[in-house]
N, C-alpha and C. Protein backbone atom coordinates (compact mmCIF):
# COMPACT_ATOMS: atom_id res chain seq x y z
N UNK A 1 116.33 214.61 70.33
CA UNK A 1 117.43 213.84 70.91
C UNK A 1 117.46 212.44 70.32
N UNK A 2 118.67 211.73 69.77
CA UNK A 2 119.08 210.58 69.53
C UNK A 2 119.17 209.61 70.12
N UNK A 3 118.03 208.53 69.97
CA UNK A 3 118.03 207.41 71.22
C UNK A 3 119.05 205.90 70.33
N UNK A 4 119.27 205.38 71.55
CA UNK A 4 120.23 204.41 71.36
C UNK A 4 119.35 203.17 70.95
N UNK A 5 119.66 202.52 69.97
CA UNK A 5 118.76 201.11 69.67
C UNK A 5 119.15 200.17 70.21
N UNK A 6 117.75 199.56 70.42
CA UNK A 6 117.86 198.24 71.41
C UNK A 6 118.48 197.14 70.52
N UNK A 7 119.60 197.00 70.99
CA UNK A 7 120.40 196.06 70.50
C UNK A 7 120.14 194.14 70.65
N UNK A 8 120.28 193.16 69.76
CA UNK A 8 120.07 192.27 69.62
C UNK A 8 120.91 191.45 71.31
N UNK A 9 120.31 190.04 71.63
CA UNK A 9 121.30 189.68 72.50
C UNK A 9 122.55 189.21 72.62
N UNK A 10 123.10 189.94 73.59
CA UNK A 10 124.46 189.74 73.22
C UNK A 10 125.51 188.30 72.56
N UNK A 11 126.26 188.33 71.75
CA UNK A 11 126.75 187.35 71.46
C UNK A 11 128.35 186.72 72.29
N UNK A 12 128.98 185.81 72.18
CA UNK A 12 130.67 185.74 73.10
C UNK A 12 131.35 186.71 72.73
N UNK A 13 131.24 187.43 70.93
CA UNK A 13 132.00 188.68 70.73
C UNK A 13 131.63 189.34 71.85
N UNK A 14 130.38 189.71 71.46
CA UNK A 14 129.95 191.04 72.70
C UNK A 14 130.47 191.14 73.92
N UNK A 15 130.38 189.74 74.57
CA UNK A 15 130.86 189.55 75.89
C UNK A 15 132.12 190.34 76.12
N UNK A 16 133.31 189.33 75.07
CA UNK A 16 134.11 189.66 75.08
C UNK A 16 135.20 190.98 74.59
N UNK A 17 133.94 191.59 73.94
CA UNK A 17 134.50 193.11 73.61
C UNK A 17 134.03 193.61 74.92
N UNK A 18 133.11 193.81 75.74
CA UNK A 18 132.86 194.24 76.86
C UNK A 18 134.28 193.98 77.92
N UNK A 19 134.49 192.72 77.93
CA UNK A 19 135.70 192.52 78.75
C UNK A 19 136.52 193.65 78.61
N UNK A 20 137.20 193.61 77.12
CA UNK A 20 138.23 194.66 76.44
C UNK A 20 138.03 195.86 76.55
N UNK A 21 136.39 196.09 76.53
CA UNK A 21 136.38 197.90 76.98
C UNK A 21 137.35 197.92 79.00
N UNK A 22 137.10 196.86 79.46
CA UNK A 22 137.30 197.25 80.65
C UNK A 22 138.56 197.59 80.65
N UNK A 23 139.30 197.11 79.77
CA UNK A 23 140.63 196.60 79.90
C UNK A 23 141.52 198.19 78.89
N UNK A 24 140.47 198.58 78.26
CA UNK A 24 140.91 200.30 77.67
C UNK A 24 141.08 199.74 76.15
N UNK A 25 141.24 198.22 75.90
CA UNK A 25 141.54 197.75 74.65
C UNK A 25 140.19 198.07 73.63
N UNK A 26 140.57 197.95 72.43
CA UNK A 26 139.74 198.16 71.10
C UNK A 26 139.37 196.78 70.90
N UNK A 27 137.66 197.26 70.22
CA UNK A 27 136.92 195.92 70.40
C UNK A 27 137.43 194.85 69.04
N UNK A 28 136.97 193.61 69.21
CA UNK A 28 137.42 193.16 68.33
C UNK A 28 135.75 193.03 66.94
N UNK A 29 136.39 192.28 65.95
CA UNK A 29 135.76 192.24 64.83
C UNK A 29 135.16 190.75 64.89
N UNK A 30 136.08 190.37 65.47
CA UNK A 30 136.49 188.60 65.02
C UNK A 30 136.52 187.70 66.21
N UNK A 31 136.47 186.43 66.77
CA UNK A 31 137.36 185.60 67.80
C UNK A 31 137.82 185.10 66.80
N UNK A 32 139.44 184.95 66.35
CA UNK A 32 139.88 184.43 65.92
C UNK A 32 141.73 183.29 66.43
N UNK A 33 141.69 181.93 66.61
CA UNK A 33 142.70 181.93 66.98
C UNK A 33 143.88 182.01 66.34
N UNK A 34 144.00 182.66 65.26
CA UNK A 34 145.08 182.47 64.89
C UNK A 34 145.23 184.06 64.38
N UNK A 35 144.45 185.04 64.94
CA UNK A 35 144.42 186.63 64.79
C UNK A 35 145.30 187.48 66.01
N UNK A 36 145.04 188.40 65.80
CA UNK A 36 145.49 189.37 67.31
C UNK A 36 145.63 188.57 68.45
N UNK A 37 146.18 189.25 69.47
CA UNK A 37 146.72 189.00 70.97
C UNK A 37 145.01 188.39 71.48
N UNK A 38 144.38 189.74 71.44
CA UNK A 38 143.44 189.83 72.12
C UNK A 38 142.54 188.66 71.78
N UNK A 39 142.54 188.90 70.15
CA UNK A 39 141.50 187.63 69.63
C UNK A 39 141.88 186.41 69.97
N UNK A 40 143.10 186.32 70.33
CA UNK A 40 143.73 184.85 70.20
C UNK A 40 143.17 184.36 71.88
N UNK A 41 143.34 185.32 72.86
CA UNK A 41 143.37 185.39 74.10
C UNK A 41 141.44 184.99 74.82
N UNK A 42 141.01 185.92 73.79
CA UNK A 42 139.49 185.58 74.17
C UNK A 42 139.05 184.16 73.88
N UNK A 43 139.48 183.88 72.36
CA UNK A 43 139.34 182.53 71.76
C UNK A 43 139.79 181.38 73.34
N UNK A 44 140.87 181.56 73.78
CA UNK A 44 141.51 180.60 74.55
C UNK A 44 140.64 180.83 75.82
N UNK A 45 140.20 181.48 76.29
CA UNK A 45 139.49 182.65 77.78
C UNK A 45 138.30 182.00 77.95
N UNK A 46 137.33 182.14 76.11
CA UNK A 46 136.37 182.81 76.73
C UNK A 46 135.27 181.47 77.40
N UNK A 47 135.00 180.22 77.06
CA UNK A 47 134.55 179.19 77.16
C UNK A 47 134.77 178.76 78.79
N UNK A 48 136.10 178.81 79.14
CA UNK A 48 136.79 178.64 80.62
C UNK A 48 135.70 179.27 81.62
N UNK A 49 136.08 180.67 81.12
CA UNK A 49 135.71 181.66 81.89
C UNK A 49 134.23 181.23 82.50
N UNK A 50 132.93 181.03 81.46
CA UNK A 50 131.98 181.06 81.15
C UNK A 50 131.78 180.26 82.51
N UNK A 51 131.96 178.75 82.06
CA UNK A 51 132.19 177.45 82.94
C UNK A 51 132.72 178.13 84.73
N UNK A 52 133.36 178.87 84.93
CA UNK A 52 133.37 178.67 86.06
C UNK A 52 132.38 179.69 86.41
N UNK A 53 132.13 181.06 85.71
CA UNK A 53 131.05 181.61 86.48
C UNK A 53 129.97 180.95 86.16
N UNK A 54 129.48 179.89 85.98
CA UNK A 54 128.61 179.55 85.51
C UNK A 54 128.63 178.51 87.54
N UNK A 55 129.63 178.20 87.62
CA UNK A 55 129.71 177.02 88.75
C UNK A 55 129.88 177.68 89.93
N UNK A 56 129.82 179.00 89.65
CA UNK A 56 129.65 180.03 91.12
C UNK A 56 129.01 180.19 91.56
N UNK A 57 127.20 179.62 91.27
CA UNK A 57 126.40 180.17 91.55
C UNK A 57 125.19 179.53 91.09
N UNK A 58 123.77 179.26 91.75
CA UNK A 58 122.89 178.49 91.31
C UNK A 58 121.96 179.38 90.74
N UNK A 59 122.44 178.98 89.00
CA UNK A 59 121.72 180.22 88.24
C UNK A 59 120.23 179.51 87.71
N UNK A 60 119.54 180.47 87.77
CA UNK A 60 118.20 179.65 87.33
C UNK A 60 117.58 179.44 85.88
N UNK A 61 118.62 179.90 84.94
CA UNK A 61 118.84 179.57 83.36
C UNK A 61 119.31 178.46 83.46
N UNK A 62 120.29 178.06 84.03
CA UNK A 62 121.52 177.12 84.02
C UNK A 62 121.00 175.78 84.96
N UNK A 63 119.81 175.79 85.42
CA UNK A 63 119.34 174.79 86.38
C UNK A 63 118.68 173.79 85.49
N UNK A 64 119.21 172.64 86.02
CA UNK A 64 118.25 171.39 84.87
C UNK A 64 118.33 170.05 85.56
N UNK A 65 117.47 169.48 85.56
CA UNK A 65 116.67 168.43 86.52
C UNK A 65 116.86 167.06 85.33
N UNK A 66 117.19 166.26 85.96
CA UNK A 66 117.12 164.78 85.18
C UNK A 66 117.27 163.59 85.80
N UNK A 67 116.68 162.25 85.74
CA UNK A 67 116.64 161.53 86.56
C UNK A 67 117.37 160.10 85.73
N UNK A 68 118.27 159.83 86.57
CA UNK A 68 119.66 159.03 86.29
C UNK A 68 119.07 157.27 86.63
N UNK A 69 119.09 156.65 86.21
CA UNK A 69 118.96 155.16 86.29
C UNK A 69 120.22 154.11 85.64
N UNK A 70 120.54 153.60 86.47
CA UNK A 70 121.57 152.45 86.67
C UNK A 70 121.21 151.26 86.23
N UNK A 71 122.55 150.54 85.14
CA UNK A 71 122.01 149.00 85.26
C UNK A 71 122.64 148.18 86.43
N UNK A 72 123.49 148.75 87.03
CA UNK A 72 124.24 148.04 88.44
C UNK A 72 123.30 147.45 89.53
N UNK A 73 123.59 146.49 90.02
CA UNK A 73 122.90 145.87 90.57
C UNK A 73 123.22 146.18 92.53
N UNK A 74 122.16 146.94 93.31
CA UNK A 74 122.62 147.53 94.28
C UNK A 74 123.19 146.21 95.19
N UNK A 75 124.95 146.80 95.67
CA UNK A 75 125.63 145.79 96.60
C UNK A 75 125.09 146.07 98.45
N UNK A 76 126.16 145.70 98.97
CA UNK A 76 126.10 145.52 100.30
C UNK A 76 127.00 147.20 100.97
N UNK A 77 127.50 147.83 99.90
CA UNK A 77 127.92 149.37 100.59
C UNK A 77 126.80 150.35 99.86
N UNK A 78 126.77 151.25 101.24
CA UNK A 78 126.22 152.51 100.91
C UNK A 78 126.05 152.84 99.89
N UNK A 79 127.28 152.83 98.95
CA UNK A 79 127.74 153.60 97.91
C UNK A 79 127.87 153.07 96.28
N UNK A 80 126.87 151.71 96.59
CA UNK A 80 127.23 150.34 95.56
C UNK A 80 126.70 150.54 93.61
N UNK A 81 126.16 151.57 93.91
CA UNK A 81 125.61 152.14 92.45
C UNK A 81 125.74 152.99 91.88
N UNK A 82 126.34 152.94 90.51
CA UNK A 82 127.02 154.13 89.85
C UNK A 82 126.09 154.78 89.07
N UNK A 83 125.85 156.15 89.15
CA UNK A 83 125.16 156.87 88.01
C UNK A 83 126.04 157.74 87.35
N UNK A 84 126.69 157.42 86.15
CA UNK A 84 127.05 159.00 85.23
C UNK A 84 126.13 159.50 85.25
N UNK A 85 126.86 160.84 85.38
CA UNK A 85 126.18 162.51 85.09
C UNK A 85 126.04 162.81 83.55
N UNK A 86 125.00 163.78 83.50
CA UNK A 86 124.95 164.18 81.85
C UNK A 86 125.93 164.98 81.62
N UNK A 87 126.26 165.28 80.26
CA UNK A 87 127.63 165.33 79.58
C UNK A 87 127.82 166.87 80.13
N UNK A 88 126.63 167.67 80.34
CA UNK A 88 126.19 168.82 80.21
C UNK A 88 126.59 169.53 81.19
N UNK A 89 126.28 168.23 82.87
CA UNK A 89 126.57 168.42 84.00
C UNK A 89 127.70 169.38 84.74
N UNK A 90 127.89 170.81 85.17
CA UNK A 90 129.25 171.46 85.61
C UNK A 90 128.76 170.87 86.88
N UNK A 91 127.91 170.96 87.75
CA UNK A 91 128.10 171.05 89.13
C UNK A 91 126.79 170.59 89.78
N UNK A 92 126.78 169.33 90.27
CA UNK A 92 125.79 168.60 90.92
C UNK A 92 125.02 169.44 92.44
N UNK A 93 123.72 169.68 92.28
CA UNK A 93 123.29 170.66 93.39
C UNK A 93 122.25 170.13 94.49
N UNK A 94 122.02 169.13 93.55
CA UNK A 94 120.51 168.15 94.48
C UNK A 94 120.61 166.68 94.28
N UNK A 95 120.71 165.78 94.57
CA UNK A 95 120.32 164.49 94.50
C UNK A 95 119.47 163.92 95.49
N UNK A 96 117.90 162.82 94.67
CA UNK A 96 117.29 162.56 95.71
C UNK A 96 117.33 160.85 97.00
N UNK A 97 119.14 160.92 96.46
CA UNK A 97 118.99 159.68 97.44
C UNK A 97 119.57 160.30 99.12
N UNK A 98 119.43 159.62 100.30
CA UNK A 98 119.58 160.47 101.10
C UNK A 98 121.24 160.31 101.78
N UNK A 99 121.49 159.47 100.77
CA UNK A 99 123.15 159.17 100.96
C UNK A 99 124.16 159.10 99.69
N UNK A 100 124.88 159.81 99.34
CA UNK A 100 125.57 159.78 98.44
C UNK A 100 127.09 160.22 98.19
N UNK A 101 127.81 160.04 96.59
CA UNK A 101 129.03 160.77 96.77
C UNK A 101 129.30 161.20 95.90
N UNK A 102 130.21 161.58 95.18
CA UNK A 102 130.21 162.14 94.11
C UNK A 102 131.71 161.71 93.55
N UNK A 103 132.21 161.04 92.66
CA UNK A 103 133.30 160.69 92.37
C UNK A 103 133.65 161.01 90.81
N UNK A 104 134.72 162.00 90.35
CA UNK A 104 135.18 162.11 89.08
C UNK A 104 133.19 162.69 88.28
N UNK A 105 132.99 161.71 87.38
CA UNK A 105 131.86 162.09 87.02
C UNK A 105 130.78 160.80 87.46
N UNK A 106 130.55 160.77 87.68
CA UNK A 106 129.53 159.77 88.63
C UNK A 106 129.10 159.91 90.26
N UNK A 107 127.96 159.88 90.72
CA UNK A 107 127.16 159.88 92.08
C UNK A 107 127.16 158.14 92.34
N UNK A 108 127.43 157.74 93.41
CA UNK A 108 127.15 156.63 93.78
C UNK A 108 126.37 156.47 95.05
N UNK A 109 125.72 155.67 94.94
CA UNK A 109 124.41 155.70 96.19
C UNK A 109 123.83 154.36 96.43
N UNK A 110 122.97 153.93 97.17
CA UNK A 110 122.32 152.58 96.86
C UNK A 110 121.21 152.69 96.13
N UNK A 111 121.09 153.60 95.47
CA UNK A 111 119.38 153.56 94.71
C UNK A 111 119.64 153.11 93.26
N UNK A 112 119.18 152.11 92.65
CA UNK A 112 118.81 152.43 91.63
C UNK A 112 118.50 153.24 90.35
N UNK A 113 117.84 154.24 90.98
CA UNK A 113 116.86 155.56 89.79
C UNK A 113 117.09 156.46 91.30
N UNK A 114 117.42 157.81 90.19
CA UNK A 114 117.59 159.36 91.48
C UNK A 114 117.63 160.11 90.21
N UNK A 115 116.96 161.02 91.13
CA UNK A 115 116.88 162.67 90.40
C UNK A 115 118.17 163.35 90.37
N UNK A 116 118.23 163.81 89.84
CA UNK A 116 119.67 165.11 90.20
C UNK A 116 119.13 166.73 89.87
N UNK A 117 119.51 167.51 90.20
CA UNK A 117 119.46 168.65 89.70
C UNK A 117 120.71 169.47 89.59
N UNK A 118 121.31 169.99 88.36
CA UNK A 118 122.53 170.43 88.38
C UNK A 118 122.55 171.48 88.16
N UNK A 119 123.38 172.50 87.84
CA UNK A 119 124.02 173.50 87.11
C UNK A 119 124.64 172.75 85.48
N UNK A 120 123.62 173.09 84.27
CA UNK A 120 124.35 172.98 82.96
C UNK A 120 124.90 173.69 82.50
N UNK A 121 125.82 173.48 81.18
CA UNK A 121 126.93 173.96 80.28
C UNK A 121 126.20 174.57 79.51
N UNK A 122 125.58 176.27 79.62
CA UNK A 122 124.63 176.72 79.22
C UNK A 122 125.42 177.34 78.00
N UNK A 123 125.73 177.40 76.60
CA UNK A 123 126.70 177.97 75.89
C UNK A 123 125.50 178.88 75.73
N UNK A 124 123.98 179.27 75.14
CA UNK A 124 123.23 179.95 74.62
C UNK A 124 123.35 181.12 75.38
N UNK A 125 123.53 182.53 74.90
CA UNK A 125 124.01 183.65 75.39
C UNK A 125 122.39 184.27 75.47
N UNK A 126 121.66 184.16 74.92
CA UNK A 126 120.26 184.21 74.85
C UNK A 126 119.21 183.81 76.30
N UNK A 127 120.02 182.77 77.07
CA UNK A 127 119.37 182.96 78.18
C UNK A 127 120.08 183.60 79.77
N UNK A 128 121.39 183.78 78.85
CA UNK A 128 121.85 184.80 80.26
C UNK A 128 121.49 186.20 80.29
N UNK A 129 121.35 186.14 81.59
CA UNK A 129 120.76 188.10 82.15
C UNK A 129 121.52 188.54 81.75
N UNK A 130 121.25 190.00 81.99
CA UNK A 130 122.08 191.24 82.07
C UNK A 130 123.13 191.39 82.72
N UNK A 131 122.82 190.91 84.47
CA UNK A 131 124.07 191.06 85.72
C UNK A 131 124.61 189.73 85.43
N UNK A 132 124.49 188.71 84.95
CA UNK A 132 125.43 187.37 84.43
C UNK A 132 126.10 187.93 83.84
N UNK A 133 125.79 188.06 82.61
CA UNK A 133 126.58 189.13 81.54
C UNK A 133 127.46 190.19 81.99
N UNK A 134 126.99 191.07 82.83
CA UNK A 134 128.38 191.68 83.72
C UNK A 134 129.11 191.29 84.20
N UNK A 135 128.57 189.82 84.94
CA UNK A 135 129.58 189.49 85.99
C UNK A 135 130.33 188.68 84.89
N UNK A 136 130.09 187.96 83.99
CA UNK A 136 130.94 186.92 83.06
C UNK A 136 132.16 188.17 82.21
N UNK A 137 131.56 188.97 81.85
CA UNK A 137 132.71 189.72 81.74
C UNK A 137 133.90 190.89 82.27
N UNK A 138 133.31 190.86 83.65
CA UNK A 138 134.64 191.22 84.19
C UNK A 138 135.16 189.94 84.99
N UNK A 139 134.73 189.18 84.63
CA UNK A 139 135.74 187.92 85.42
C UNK A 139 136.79 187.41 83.75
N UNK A 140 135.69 188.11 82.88
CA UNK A 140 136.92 187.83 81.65
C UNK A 140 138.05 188.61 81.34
N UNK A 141 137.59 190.10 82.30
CA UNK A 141 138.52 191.14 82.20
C UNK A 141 139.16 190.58 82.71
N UNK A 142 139.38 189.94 84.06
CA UNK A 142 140.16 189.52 84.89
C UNK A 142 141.35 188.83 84.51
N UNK A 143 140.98 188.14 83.58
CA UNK A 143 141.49 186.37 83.31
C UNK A 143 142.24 187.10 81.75
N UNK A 144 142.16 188.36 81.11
CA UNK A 144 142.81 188.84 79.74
C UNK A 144 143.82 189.85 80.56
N UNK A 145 143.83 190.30 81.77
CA UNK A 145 144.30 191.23 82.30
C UNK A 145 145.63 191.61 82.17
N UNK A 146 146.40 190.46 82.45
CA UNK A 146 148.00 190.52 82.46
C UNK A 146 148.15 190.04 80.80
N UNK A 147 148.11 189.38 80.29
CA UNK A 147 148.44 188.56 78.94
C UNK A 147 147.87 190.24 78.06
N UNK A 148 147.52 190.99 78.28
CA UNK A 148 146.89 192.02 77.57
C UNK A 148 147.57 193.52 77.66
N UNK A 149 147.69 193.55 79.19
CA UNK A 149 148.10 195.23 79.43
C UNK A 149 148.75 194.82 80.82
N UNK A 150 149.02 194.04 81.39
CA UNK A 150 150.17 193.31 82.58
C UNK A 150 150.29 194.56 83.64
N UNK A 151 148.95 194.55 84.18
CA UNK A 151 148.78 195.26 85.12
C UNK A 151 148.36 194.61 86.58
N UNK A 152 148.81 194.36 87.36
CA UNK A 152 148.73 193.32 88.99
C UNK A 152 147.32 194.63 89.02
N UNK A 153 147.73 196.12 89.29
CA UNK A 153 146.90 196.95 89.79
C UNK A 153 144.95 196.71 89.27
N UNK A 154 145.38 196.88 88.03
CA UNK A 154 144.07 196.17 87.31
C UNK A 154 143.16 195.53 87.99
N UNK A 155 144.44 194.36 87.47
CA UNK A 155 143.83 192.74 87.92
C UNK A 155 142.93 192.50 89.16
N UNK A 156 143.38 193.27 90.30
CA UNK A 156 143.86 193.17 91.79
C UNK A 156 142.29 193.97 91.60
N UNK A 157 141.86 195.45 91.11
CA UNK A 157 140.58 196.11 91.15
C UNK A 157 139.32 195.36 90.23
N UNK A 158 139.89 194.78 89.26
CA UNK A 158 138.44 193.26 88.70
C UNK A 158 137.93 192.46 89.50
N UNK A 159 139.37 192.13 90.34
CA UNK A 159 139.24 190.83 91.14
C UNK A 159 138.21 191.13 92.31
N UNK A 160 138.54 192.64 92.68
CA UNK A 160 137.41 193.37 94.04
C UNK A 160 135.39 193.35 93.35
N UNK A 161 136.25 194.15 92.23
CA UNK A 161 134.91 194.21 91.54
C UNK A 161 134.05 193.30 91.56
N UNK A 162 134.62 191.75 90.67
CA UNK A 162 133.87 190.62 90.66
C UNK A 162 133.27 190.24 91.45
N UNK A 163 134.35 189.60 92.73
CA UNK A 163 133.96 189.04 93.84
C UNK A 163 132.99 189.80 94.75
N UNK A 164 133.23 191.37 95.31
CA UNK A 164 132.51 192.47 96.18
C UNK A 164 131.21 193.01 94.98
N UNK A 165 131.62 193.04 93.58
CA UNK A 165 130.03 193.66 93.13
C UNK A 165 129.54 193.02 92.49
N UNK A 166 130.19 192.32 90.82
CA UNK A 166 129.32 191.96 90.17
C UNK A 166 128.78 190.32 90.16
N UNK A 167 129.49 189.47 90.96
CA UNK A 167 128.92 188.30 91.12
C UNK A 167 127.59 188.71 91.96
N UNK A 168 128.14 189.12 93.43
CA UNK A 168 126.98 188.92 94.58
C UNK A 168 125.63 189.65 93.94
N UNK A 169 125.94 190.83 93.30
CA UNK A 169 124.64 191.19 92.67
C UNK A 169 123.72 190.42 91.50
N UNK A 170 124.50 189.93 90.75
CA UNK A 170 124.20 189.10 89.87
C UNK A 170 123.14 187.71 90.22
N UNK A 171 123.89 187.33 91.32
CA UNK A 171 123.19 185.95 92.04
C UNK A 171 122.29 186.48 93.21
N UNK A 172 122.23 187.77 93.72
CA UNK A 172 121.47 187.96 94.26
C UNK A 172 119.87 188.40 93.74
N UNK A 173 119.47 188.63 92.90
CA UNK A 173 118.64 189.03 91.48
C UNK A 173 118.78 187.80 91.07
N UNK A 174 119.17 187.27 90.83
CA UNK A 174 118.86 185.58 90.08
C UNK A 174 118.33 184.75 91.34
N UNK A 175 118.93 185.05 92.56
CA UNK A 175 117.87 184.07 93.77
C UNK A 175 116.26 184.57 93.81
N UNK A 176 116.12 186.27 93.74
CA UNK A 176 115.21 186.84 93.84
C UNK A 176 113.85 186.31 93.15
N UNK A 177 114.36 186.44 91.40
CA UNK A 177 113.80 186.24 90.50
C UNK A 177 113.03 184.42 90.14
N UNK A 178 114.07 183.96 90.97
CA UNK A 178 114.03 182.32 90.87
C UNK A 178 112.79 181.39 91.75
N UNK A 179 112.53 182.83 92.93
CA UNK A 179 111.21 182.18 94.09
C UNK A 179 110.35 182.36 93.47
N UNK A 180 109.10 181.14 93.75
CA UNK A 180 107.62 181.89 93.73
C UNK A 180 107.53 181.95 94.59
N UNK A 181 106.06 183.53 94.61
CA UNK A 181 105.69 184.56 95.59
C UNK A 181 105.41 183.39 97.11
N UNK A 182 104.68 182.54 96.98
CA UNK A 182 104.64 182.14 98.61
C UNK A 182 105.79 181.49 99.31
N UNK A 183 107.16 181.36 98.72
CA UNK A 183 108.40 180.69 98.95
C UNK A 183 109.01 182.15 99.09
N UNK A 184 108.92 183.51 98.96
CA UNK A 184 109.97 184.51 99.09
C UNK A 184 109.86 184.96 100.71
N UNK A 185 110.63 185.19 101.56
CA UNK A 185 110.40 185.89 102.51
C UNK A 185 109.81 186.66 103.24
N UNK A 186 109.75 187.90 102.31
CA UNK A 186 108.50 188.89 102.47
C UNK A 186 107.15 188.71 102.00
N UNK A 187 107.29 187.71 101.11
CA UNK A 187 105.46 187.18 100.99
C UNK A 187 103.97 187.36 102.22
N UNK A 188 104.83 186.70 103.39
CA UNK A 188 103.57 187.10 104.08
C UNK A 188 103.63 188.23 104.27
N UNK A 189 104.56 188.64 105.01
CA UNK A 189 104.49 189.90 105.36
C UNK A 189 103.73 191.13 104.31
N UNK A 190 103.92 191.02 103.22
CA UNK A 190 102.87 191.53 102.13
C UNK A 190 101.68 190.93 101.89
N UNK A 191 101.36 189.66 102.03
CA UNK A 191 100.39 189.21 102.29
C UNK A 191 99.39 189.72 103.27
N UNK A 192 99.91 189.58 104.50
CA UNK A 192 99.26 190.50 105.56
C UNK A 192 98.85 191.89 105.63
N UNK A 193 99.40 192.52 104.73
CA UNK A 193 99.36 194.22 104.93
C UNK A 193 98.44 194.08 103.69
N UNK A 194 97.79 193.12 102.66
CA UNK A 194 96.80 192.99 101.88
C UNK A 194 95.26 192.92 102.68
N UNK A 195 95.49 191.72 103.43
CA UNK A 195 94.36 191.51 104.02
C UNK A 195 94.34 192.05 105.23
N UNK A 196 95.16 192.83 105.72
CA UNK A 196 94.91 193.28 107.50
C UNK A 196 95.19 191.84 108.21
N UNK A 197 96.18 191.33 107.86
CA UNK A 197 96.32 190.65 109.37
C UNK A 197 95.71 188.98 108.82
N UNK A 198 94.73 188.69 108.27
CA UNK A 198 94.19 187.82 108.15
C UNK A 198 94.57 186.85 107.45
């Protein structure tokens, strides 16, 4: 019997020929913008796309910690010190001052120096999973759906898909994977059935 080779990691083609299988379309060769419907469509799609599933969800590839320092001199409001965000920044998840806001691209707070922890603009296809990778491309099916084969019916069954299977699974396996063992839930409880109780 003929086994299938383990294929290299996927690239945005890949992604995006995956989309197109969903969609019944033929894969492409190329992203090209100034080629085919499809090519032209992914070219325009596929970056968007990426970015928001990327901001759906606190992925633990996509997690990155950096600590922001101001030359502003802290005023008399709450809110008197500006930190830009890194360029990288989609979606602010932690900051360690205990009051803050978030305006355009900047946190303002009274501190000085703060941590942040965000969600980054992960373009490397190399560190997304498998169920990312599913879920990024049927949310691309989604988003080529009408401009491609102008089907509401489609659209309307991606849209179930995404939202009811392949996000929640996706991020559910990425929360999983993201604990250590004495931070997971069932830890003690396996813990205990190790030692009897003790």
């Amino acid at each position: 019997m003929d086994t299938i080779p383990n294929t290299q990691t996927p690239s945005p083609l890949d992604i995006c020929n995956q989309a197109l299988c969903k969609l019944g379309e033929s894969p492409l060769a190329g992203i090209d913008p100034n080629g085919s419907l499809p090519s032209r469509m992914c070219y325009i799609h596929y970056h968007p796309v990426r970015r928001e599933v990327l901001c759906a969800n606190r992925w633990s590839f996509a997690t990155e910690q950096c600590t922001l320092t101001s030359a502003d001199s802290p005023g008399e409001g709450e809110h008197s010190v500006q930190h830009h965000l890194p360029a990288d920044c989609l979606r602010v998840l932690e900051v360690s001052a205990r009051q803050w806001t978030l305006r355009g691209r900047s946190v303002y707070c009274p501190n000085k120096s703060i941590r942040i922890l965000y969600v980054a603009d992960v373009e490397d296809t190399s560190l997304f999973d498998p169920l990312f990778i599913e879920a990024l491309a049927t949310r691309l099916a989604w988003k080529l759906c009408i401009p491609l084969i102008n089907s509401t019916t489609a659209r309307q069954a991606l849209a179930e898909e995404y939202h009811r299977i392949a996000l929640p699974q996706a991020a559910h396996f990425n929360g999983v994977q993201s604990r250590s063992n004495d931070s997971h839930p069932l830890y003690r409880l396996w813990r205990s059935s190790l030692t009897g109780g003790e």
